[in-house]
N, C-alpha and C. Protein backbone atom coordinates (compact mmCIF):
# COMPACT_ATOMS: atom_id res chain seq x y z
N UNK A 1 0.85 -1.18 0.00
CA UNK A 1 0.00 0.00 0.00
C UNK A 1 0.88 1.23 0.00
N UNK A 2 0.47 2.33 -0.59
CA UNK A 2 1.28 3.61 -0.63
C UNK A 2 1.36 4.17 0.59
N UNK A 3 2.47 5.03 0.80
CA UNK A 3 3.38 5.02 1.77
C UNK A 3 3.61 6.93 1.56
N UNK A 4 3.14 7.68 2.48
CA UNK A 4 2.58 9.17 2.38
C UNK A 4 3.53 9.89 3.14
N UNK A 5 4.58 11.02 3.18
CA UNK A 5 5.25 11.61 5.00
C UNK A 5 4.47 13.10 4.75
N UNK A 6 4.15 13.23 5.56
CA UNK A 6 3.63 14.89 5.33
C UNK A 6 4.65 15.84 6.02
N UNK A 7 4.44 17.16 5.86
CA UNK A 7 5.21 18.28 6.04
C UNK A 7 5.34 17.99 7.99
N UNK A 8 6.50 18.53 8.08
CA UNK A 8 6.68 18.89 9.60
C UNK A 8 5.91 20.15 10.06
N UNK A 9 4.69 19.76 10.05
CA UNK A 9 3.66 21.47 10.55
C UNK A 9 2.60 20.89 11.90
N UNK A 10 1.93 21.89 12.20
CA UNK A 10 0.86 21.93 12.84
C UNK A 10 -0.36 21.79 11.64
N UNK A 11 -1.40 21.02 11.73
CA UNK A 11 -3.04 21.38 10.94
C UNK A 11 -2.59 20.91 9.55
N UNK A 12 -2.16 20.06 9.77
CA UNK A 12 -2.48 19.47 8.20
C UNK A 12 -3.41 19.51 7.37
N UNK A 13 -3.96 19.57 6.79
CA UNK A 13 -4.87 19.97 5.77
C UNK A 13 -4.80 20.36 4.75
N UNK A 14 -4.55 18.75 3.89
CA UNK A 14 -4.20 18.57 2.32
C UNK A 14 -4.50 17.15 2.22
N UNK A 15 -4.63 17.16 0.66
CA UNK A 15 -5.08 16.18 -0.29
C UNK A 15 -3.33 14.96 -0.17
N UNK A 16 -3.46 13.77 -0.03
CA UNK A 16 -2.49 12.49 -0.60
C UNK A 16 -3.18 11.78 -1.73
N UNK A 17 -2.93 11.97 -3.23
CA UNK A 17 -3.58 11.32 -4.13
C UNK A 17 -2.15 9.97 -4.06
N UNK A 18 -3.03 9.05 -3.65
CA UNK A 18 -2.10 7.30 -4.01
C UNK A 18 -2.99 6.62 -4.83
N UNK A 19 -2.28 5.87 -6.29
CA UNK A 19 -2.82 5.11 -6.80
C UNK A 19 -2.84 3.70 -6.55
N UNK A 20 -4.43 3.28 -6.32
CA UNK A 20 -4.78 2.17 -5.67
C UNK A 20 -5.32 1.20 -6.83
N UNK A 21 -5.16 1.31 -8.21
CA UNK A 21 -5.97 0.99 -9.18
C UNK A 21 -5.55 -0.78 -8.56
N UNK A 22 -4.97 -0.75 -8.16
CA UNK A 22 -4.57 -2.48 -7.97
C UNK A 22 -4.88 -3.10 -7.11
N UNK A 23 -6.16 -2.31 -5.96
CA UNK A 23 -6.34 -2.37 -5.06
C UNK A 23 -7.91 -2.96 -4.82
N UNK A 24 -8.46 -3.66 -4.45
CA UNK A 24 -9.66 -4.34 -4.33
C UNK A 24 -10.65 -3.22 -3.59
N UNK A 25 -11.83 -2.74 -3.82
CA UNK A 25 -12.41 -1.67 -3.61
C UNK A 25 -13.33 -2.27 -2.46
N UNK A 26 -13.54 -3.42 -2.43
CA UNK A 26 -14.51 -4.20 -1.51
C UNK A 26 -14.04 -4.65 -0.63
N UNK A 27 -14.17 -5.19 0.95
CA UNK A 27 -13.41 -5.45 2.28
C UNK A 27 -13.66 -4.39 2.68
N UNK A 28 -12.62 -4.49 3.97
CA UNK A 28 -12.09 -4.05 4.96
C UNK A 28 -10.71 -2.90 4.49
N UNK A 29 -11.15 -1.83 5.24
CA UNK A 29 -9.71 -0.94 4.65
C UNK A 29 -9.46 -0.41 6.11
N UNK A 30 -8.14 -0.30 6.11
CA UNK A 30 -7.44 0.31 6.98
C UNK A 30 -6.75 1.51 6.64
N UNK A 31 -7.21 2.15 8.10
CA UNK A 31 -6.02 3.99 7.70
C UNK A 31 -4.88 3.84 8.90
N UNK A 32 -3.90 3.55 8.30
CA UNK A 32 -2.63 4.02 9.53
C UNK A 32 -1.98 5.37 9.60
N UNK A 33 -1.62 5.81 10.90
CA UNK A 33 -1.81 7.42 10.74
C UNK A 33 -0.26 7.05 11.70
N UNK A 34 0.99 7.33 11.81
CA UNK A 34 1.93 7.36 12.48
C UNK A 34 2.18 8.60 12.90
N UNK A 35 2.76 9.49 14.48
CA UNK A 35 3.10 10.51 14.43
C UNK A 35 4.68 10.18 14.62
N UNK A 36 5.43 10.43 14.26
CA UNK A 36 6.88 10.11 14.38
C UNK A 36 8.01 11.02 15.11
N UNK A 37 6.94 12.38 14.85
CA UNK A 37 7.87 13.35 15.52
C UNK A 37 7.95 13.14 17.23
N UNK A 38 9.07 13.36 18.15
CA UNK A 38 9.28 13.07 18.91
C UNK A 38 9.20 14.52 19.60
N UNK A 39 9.30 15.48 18.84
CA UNK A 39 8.92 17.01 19.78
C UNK A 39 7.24 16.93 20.16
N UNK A 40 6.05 16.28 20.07
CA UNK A 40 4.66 17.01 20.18
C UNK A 40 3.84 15.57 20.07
N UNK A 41 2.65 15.36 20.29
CA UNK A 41 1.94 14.72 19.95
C UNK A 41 0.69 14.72 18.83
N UNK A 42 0.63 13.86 18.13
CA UNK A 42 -0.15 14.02 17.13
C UNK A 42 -1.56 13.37 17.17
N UNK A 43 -2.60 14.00 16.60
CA UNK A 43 -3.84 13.66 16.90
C UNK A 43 -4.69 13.56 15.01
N UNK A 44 -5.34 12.52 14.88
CA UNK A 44 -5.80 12.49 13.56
C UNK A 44 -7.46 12.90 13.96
N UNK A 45 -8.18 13.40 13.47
CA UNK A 45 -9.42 13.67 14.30
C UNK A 45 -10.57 13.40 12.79
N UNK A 46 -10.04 13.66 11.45
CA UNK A 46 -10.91 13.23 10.60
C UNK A 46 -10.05 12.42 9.56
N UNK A 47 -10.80 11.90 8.33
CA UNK A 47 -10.13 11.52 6.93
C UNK A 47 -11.36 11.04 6.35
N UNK A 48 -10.98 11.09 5.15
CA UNK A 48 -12.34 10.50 4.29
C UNK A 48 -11.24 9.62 2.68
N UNK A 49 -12.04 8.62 3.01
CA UNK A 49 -11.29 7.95 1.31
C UNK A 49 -12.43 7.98 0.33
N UNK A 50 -12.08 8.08 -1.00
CA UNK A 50 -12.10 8.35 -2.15
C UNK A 50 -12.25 7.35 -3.50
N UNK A 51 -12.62 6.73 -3.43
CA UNK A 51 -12.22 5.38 -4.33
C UNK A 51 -12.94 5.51 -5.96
């Protein structure tokens, strides 16, 4: 599955277009959200997929 790093900011709020054409549209989908930075804690509070 595609593999996203976003900017080092506060309020993210932007588009990740990944092509999934190879990807089965039916199941179970998972969103993994990592915060990695070690200065702050990170909180995901919405997302919406697109298919």
């Amino acid at each position: 599955m595609g593999h996203v790093l976003a900017p080092h900011t506060d309020d993210i709020d932007t588009t990740y277009p990944v092509n999934l054409s190879a990807e089965a549209r039916g199941g179970t989908w998972t969103l993994r959200v990592q915060d990695a930075s070690t200065q702050d804690v990170g909180v995901n509070d919405t997302w919406t997929l697109t298919v």
